[in-house]
C-alpha atoms as a PDB file:
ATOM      1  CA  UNK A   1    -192.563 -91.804 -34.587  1.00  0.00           C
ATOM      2  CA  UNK A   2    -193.431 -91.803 -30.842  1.00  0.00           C
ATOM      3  CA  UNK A   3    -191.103 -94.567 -29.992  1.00  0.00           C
ATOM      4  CA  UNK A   4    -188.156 -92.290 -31.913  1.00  0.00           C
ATOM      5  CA  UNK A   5    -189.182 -89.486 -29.579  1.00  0.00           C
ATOM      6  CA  UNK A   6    -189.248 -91.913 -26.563  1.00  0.00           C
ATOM      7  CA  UNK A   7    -185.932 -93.127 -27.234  1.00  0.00           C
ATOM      8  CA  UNK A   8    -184.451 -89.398 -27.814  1.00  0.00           C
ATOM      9  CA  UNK A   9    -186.422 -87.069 -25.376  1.00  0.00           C
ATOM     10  CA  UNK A  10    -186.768 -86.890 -21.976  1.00  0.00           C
ATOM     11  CA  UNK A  11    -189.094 -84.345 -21.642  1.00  0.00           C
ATOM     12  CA  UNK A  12    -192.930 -83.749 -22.524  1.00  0.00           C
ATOM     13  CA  UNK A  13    -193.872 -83.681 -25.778  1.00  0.00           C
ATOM     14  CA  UNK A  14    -196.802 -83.240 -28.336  1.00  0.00           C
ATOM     15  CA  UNK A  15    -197.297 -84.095 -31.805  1.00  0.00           C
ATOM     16  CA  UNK A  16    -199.198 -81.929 -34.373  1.00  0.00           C
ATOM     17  CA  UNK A  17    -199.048 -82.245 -37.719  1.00  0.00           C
ATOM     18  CA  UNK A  18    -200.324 -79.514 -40.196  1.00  0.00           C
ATOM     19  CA  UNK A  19    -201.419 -80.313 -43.232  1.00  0.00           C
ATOM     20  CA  UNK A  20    -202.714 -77.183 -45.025  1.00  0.00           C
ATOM     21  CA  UNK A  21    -201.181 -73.932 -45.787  1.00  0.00           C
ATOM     22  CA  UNK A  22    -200.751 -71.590 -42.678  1.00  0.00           C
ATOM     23  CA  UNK A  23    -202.092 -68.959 -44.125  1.00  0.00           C
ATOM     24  CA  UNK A  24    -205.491 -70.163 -42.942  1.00  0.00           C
ATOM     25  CA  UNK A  25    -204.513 -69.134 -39.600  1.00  0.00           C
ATOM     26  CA  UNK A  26    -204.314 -65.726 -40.777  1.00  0.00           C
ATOM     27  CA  UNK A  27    -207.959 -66.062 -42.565  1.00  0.00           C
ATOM     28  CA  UNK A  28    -209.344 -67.040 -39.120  1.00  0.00           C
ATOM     29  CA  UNK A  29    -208.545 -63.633 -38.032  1.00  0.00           C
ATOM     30  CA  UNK A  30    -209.509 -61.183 -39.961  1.00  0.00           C
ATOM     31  CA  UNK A  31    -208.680 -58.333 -37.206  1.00  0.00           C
ATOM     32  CA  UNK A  32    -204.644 -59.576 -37.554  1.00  0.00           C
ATOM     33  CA  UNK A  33    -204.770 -58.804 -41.161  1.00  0.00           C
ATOM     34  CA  UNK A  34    -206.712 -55.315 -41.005  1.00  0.00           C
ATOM     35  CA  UNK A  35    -204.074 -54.470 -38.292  1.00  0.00           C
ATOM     36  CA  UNK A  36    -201.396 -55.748 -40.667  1.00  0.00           C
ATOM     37  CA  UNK A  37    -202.679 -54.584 -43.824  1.00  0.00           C
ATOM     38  CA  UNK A  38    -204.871 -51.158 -42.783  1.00  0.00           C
ATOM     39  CA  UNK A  39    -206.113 -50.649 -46.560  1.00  0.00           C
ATOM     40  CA  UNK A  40    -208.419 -54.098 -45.873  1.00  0.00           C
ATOM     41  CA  UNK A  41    -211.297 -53.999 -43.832  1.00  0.00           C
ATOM     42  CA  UNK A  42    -212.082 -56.893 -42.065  1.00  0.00           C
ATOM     43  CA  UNK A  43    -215.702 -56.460 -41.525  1.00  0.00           C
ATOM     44  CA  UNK A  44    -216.474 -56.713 -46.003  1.00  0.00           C
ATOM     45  CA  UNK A  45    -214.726 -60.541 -45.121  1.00  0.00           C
ATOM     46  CA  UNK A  46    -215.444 -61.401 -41.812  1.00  0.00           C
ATOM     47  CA  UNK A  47    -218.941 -63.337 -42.304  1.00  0.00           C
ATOM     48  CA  UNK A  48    -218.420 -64.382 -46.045  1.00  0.00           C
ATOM     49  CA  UNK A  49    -219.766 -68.294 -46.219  1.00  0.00           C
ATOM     50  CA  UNK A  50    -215.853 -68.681 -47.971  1.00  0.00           C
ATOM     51  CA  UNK A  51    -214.229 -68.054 -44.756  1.00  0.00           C
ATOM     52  CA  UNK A  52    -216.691 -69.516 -42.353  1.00  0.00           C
ATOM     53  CA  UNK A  53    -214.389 -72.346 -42.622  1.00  0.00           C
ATOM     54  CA  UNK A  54    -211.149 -71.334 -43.346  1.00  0.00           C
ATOM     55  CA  UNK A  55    -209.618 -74.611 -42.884  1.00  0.00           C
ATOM     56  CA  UNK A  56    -211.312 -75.769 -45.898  1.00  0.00           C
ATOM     57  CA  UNK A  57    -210.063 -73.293 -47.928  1.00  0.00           C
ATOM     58  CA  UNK A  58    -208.080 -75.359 -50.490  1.00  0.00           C
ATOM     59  CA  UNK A  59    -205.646 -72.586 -51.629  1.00  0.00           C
ATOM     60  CA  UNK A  60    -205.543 -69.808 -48.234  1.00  0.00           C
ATOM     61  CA  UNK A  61    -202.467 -68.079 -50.208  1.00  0.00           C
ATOM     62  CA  UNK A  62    -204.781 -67.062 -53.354  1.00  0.00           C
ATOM     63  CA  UNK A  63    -207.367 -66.329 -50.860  1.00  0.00           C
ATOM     64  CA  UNK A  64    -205.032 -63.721 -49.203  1.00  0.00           C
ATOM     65  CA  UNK A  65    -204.031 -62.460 -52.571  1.00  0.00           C
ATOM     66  CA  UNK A  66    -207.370 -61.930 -53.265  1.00  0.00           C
ATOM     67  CA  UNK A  67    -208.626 -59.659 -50.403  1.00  0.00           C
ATOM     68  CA  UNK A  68    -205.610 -58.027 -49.247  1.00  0.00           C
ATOM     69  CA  UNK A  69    -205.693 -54.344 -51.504  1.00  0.00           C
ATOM     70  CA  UNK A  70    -201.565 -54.120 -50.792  1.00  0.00           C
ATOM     71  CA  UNK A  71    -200.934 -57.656 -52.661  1.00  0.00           C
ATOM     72  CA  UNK A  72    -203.639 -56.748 -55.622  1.00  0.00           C
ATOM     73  CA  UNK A  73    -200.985 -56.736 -58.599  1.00  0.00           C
ATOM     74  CA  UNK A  74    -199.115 -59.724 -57.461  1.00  0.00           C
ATOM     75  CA  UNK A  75    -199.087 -63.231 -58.786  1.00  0.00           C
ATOM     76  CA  UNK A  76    -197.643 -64.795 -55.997  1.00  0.00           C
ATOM     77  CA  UNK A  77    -198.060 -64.571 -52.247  1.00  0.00           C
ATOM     78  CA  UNK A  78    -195.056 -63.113 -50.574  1.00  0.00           C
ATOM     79  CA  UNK A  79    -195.491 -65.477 -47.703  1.00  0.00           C
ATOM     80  CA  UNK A  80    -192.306 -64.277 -45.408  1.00  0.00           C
ATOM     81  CA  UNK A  81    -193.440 -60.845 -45.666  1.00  0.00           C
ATOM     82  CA  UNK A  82    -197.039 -61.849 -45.335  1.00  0.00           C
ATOM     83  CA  UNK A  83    -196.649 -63.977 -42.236  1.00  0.00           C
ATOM     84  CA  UNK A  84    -194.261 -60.994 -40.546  1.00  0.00           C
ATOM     85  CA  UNK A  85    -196.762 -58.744 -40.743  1.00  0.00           C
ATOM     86  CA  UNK A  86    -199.847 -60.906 -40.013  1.00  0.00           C
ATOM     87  CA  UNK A  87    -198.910 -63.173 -37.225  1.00  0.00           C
ATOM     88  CA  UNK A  88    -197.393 -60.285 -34.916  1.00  0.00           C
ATOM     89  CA  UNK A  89    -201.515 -59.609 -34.419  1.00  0.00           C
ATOM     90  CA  UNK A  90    -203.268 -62.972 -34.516  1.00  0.00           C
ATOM     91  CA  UNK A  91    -205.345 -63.354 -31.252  1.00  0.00           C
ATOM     92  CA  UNK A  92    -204.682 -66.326 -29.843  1.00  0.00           C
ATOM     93  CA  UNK A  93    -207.849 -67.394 -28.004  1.00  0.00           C
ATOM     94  CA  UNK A  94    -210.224 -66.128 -31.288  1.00  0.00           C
ATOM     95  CA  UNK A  95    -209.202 -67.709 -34.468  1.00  0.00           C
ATOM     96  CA  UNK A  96    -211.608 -69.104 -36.578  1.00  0.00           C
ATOM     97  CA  UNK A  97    -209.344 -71.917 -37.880  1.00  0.00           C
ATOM     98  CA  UNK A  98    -209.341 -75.277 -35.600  1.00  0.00           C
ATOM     99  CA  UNK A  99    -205.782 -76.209 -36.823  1.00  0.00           C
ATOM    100  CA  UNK A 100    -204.480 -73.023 -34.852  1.00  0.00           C
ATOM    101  CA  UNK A 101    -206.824 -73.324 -32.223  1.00  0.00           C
ATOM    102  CA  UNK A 102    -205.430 -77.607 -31.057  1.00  0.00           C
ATOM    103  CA  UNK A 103    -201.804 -76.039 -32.228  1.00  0.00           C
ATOM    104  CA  UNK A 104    -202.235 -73.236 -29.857  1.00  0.00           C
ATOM    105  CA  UNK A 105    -203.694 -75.026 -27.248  1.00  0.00           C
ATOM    106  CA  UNK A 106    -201.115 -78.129 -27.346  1.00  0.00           C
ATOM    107  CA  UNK A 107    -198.188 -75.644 -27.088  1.00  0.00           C
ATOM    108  CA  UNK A 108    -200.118 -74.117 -24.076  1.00  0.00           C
ATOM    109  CA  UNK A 109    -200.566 -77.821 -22.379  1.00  0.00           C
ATOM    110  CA  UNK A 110    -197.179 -78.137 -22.453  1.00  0.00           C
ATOM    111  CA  UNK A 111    -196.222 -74.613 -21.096  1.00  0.00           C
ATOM    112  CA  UNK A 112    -198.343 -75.982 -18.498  1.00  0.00           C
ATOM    113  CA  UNK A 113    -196.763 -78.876 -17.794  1.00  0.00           C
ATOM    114  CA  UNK A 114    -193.558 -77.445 -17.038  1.00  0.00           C
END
């Protein structure tokens, strides 16, 4: 894959792949989704052992379902919606999740760069 990117791009460049579900960005910041979603309070969450690693979390989206009071009756995450309303608020330098945190930073190291 590099040597494709060599070949193509003449400019700096990063690669990050993410594996899970995004919504466990949103999980590591619990304050984003009481902003988003005011009828959840953050703090009844915040130091549950389930979200002490929320990159672990095998299904975030269910996890979300779960806790958020607005998306109670719903089978399915509406993730558009959900990610609108979340990621507008997610604090970049204090998510729990590690995948945002080397995302976040890579993006910044090559912000830097330039």
């Amino acid at each position: 894959m590099i040597d494709l990117i060599e070949l193509n791009c003449s400019c700096q460049f990063k690669i990050r792949i993410v594996c899970r579900e995004l919504e466990s960005w949103y999980l590591g910041d619990m304050s984003a989704i009481e902003k988003a979603y005011p009828r959840f309070t953050a703090s009844n969450h915040i130091n549950k052992s389930e979200f002490r690693n929320v990159d672990k979390i095998q299904s975030p989206n269910r996890a979300l379902l779960k806790i958020i009071p607005e998306y109670s009756a719903r089978e399915y995450l509406p993730k558009l919606e959900t990610a609108e309303n979340i990621s507008q608020h997610l604090d970049l330098e204090n998510n729990k999740s590690d995948s945002f945190k080397h995302t976040i930073n890579a993006v910044l190291s090559l912000i830097k760069q330039n």
